[in-house]
C-alpha atoms as a PDB file:
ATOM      1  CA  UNK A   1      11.964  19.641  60.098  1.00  0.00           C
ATOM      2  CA  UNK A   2      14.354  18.981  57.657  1.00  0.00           C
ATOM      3  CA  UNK A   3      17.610  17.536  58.814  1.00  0.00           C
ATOM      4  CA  UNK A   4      20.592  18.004  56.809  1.00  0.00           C
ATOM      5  CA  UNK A   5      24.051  16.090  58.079  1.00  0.00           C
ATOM      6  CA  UNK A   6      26.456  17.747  58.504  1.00  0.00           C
ATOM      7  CA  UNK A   7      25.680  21.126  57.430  1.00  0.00           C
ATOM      8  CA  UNK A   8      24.345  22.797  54.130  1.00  0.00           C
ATOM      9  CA  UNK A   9      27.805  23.114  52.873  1.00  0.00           C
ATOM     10  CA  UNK A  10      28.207  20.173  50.591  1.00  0.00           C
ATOM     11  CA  UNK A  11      24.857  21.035  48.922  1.00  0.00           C
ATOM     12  CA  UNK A  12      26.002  24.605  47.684  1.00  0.00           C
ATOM     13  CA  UNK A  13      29.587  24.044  47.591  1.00  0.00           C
ATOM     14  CA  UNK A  14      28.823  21.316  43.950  1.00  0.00           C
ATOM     15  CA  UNK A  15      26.378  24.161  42.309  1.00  0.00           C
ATOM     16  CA  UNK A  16      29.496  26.356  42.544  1.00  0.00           C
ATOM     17  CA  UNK A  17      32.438  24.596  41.599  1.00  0.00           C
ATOM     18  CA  UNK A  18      29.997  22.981  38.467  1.00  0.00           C
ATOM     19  CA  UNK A  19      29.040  26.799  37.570  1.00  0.00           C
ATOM     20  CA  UNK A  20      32.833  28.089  37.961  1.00  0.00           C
ATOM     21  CA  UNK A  21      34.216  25.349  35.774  1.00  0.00           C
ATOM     22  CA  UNK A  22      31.548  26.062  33.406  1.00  0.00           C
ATOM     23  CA  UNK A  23      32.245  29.717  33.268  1.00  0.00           C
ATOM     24  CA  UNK A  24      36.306  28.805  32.841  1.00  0.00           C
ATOM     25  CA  UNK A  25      35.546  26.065  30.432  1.00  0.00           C
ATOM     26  CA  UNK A  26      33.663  28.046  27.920  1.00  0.00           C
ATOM     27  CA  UNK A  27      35.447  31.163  28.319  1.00  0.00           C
ATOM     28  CA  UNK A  28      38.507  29.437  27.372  1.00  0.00           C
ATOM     29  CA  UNK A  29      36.575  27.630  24.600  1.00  0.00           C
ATOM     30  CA  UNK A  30      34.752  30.627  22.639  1.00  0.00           C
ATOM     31  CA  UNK A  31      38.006  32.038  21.270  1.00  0.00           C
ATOM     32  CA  UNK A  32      38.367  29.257  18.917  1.00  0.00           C
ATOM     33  CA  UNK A  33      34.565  28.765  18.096  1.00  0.00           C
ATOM     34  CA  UNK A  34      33.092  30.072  14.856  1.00  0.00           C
ATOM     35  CA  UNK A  35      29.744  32.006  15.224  1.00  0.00           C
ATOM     36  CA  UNK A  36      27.036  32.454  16.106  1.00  0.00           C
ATOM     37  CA  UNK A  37      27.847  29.257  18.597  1.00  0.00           C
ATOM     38  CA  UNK A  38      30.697  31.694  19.626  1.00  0.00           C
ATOM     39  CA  UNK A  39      28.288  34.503  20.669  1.00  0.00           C
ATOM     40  CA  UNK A  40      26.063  32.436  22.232  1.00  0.00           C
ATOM     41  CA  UNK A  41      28.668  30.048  24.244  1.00  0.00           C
ATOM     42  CA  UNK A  42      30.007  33.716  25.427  1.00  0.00           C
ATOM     43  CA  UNK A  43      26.467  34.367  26.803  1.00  0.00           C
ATOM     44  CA  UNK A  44      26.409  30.760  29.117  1.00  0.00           C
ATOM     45  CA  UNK A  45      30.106  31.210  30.357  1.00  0.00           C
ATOM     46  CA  UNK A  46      28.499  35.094  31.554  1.00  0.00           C
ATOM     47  CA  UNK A  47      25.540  33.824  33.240  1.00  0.00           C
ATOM     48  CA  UNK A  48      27.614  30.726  34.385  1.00  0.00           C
ATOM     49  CA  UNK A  49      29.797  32.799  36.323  1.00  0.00           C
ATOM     50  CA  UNK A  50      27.201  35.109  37.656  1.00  0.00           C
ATOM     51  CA  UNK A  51      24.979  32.710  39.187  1.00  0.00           C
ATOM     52  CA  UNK A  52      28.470  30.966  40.677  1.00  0.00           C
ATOM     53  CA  UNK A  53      28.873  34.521  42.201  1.00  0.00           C
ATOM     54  CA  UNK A  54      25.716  34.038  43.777  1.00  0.00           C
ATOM     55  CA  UNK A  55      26.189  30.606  45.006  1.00  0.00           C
ATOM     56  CA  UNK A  56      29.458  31.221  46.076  1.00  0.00           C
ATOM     57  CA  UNK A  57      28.440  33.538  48.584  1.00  0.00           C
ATOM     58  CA  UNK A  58      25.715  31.344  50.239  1.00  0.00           C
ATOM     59  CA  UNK A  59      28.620  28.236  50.252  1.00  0.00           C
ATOM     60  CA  UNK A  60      30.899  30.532  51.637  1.00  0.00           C
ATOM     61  CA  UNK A  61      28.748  31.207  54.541  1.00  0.00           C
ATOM     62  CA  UNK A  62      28.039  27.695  54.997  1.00  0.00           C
ATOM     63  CA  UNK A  63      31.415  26.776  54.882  1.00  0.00           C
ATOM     64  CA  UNK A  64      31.936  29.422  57.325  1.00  0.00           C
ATOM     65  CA  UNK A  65      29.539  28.006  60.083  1.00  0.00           C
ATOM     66  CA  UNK A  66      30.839  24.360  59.135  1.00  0.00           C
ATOM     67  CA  UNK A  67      34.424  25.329  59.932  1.00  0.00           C
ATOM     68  CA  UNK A  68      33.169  26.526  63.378  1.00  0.00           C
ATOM     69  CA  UNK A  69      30.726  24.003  64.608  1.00  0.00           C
ATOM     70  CA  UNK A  70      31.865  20.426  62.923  1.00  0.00           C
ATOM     71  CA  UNK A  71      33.829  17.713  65.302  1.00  0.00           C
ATOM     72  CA  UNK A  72      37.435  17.781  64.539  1.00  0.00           C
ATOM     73  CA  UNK A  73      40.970  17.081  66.013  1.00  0.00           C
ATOM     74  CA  UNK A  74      44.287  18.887  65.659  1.00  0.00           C
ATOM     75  CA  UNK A  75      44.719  17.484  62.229  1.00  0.00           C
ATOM     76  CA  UNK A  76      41.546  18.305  61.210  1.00  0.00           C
ATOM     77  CA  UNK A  77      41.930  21.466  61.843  1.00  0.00           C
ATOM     78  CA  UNK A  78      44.936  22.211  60.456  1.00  0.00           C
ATOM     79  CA  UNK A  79      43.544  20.854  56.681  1.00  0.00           C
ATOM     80  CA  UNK A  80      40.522  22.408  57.748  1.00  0.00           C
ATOM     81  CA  UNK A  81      42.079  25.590  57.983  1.00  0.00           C
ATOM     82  CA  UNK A  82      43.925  25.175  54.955  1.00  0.00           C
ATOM     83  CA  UNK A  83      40.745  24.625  52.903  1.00  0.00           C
ATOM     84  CA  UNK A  84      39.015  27.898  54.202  1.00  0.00           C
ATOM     85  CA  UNK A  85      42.123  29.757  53.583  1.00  0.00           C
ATOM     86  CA  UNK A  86      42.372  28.601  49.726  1.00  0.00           C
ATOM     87  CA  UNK A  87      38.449  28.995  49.883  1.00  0.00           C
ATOM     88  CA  UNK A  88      38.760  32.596  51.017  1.00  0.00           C
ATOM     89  CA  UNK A  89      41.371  33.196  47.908  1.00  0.00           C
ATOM     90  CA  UNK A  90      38.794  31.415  45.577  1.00  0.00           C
ATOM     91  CA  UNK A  91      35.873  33.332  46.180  1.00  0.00           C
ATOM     92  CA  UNK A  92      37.943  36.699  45.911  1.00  0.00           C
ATOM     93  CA  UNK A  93      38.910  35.820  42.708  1.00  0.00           C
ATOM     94  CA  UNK A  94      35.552  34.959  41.504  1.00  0.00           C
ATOM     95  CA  UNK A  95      34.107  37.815  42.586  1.00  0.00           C
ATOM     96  CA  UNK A  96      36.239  40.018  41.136  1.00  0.00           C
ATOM     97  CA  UNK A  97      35.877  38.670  37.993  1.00  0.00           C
ATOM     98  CA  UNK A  98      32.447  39.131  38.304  1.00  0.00           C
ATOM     99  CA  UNK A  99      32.345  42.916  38.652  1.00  0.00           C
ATOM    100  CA  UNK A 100      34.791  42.918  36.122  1.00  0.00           C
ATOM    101  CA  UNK A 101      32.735  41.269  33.612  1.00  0.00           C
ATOM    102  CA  UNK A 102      29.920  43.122  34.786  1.00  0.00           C
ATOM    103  CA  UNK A 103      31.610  45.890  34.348  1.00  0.00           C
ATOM    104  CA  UNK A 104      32.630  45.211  30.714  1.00  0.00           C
ATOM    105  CA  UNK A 105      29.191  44.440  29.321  1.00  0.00           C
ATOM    106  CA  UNK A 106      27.697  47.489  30.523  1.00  0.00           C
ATOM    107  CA  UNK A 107      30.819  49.444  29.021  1.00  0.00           C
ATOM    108  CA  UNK A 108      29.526  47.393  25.879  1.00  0.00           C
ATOM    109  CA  UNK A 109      33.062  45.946  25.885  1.00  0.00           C
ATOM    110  CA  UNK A 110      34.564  42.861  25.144  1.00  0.00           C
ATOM    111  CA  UNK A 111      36.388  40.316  27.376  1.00  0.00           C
ATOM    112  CA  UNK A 112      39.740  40.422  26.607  1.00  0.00           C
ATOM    113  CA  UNK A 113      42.632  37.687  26.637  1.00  0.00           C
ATOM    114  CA  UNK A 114      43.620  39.213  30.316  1.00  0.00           C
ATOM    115  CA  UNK A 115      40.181  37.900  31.507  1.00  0.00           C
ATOM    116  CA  UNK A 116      40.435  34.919  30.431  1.00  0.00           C
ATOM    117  CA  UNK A 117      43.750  34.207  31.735  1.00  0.00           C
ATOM    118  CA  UNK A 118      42.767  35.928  34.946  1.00  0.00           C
ATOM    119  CA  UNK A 119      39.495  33.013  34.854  1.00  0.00           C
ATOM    120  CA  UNK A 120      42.326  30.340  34.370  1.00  0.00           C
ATOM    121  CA  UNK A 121      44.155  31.448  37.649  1.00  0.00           C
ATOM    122  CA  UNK A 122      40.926  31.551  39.229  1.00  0.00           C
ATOM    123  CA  UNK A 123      39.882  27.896  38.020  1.00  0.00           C
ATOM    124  CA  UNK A 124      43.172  26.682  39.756  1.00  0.00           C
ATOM    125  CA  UNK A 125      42.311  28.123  43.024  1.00  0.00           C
ATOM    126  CA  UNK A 126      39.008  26.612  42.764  1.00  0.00           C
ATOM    127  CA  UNK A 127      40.482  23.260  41.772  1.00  0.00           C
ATOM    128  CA  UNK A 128      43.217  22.959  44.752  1.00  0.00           C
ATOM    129  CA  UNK A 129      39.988  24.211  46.660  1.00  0.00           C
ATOM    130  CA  UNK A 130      37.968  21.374  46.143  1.00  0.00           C
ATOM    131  CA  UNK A 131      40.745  19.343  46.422  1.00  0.00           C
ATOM    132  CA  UNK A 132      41.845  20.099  49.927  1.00  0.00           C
ATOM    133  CA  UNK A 133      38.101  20.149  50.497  1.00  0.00           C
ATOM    134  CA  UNK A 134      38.040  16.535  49.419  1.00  0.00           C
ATOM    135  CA  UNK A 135      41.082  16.132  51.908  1.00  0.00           C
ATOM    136  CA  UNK A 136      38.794  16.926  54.880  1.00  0.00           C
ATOM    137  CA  UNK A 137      35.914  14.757  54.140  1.00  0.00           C
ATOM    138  CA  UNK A 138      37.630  11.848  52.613  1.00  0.00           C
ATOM    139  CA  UNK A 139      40.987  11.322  54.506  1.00  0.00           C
ATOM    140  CA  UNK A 140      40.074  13.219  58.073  1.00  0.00           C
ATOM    141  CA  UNK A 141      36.727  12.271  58.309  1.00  0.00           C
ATOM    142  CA  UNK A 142      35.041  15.922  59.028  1.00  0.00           C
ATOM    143  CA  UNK A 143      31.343  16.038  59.127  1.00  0.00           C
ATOM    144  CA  UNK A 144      31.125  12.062  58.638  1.00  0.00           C
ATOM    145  CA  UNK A 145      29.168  10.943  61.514  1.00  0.00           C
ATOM    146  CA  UNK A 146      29.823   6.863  61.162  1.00  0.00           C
ATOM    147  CA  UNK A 147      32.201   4.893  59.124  1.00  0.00           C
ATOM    148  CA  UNK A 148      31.526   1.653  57.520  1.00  0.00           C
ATOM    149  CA  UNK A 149      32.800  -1.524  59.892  1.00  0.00           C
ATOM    150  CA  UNK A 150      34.591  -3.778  57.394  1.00  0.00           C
ATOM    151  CA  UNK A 151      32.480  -7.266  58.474  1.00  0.00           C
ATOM    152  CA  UNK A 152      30.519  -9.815  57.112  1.00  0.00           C
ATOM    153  CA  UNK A 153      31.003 -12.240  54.120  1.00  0.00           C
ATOM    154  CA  UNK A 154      31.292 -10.203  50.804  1.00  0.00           C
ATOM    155  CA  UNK A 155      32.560  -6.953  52.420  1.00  0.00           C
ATOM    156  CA  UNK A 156      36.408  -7.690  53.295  1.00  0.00           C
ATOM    157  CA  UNK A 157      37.681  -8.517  49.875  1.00  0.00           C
ATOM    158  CA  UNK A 158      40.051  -7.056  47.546  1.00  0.00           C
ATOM    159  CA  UNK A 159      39.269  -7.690  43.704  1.00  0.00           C
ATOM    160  CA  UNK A 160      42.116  -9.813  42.028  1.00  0.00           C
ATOM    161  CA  UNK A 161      43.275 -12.267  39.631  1.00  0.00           C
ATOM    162  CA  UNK A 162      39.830 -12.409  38.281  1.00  0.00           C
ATOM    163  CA  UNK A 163      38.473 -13.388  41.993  1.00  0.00           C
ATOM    164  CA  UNK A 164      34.791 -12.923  43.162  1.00  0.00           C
ATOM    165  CA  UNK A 165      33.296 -11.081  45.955  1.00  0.00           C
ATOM    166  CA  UNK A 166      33.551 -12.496  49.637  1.00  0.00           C
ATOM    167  CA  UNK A 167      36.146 -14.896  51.623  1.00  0.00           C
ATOM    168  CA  UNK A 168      33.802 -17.541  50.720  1.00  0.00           C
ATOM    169  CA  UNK A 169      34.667 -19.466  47.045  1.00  0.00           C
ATOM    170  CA  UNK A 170      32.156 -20.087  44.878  1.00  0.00           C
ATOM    171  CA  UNK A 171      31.292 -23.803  45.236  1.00  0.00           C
ATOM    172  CA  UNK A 172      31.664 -23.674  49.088  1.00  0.00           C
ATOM    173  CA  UNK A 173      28.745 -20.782  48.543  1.00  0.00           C
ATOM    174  CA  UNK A 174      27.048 -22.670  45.816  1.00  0.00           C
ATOM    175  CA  UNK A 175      27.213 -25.776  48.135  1.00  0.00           C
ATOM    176  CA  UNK A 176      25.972 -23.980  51.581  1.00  0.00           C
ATOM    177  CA  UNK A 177      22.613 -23.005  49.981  1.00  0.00           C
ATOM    178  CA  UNK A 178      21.610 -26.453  48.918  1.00  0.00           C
ATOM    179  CA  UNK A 179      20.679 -29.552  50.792  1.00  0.00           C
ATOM    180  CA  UNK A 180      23.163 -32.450  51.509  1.00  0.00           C
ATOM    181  CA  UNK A 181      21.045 -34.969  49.527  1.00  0.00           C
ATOM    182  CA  UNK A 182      20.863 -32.586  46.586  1.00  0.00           C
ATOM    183  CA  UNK A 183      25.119 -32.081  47.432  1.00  0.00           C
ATOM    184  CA  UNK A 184      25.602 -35.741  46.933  1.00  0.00           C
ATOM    185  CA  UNK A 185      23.047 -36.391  43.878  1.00  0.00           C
ATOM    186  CA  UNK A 186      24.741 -33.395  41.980  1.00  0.00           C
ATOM    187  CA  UNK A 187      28.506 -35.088  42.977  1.00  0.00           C
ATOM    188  CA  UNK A 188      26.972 -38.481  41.539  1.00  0.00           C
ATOM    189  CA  UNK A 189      26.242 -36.829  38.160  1.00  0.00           C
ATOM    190  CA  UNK A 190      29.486 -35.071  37.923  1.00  0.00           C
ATOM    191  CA  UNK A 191      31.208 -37.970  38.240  1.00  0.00           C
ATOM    192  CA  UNK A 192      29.442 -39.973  35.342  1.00  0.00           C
ATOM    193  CA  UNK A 193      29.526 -36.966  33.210  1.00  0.00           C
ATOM    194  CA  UNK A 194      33.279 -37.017  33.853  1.00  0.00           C
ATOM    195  CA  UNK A 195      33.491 -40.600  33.258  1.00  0.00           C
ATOM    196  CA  UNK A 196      31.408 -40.628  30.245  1.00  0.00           C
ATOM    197  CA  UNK A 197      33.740 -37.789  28.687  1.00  0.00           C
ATOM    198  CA  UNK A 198      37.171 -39.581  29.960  1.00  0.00           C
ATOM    199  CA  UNK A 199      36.337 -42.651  27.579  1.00  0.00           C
ATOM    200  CA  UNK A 200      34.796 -40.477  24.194  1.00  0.00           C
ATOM    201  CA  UNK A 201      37.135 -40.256  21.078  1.00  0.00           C
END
């Protein structure tokens, strides 16, 4: 059977916040186009944030059963906690905006300037969101079951001044992977070719 690590979380959780900033994006957008790319733009920032709505349910639930059966600590938990809470607020707002807009079309109405500053609001939620969400994964650790071990030539190394990869320069490399007898024949010619250009004019 399919194994997914941790959870199904971090698959649904991208198809929403890429459909939500869609839906925000364009809605913001459309005002200022001309038609009929207005109209039609209008159309994708709808369906955008109805089939977020529908994601956002499934990555709720997901996030719901992640929050209650990942490995964490105390402060963990506490970002972990933090995240639902802003999630919770998030997917609220979303949804309401959904009925509204649903709401709206089948009134044959327009979306006004309050829905689109209402979609803002909710696109800022959504963005501290996936921030703290970030946060959990990326600084805590939740749901990561092994972290890189920093060893080995080429892996503990910190780009600089132009430098290469590894602890190791590149002639002590260069000279490691050929024989000693090839070593000194390739020394021999760098020192005529040095000679020969020390005495040109």
């Amino acid at each position: 059977m399919l194994e997914i690590i941790p959870n199904w979380h971090p698959i649904f959780v991208h198809f929403t916040v890429a459909l939500f900033s869609l839906s925000v994006g364009l809605f913001v957008i459309t005002p200022f186009i001309k038609p009929p790319l207005q109209q039609q733009w209008q159309i994708v920032a709808r369906w955008a944030l109805w089939f977020g709505a529908g994601f956002t349910v499934i990555t709720g639930l997901t996030g719901l059963y992640a929050f209650n059966t990942v490995d964490h600590d105390t402060a963990s938990h506490a970002a972990m906690t933090i995240h639902r809470n802003w999630a919770i607020g998030a997917i609220s707002l979303f949804l309401i905006m959904t009925v509204w807009s649903i709401i709206k079309i089948r009134q044959k109405q327009t979306l006004g300037t309050a829905f689109v500053v209402a979609m803002v609001i909710a696109g800022g939620v959504l963005g501290s969101t996936a921030w703290r969400g970030g946060e959990v994964v990326y600084r805590y650790g939740l749901g990561v079951m092994s972290l890189p071990k920093v060893e080995g030539v080429g892996h503990a190394h910190e780009h600089a001044d132009g430098q290469g990869h590894g602890n190791v320069s590149e002639k002590t490399s260069h000279d490691m992977d050929m024989p000693d007898d090839m070593n000194m024949d390739m020394d021999k010619l760098d020192s005529v070719d040095h000679d020969s250009k020390a005495h040109k004019h």
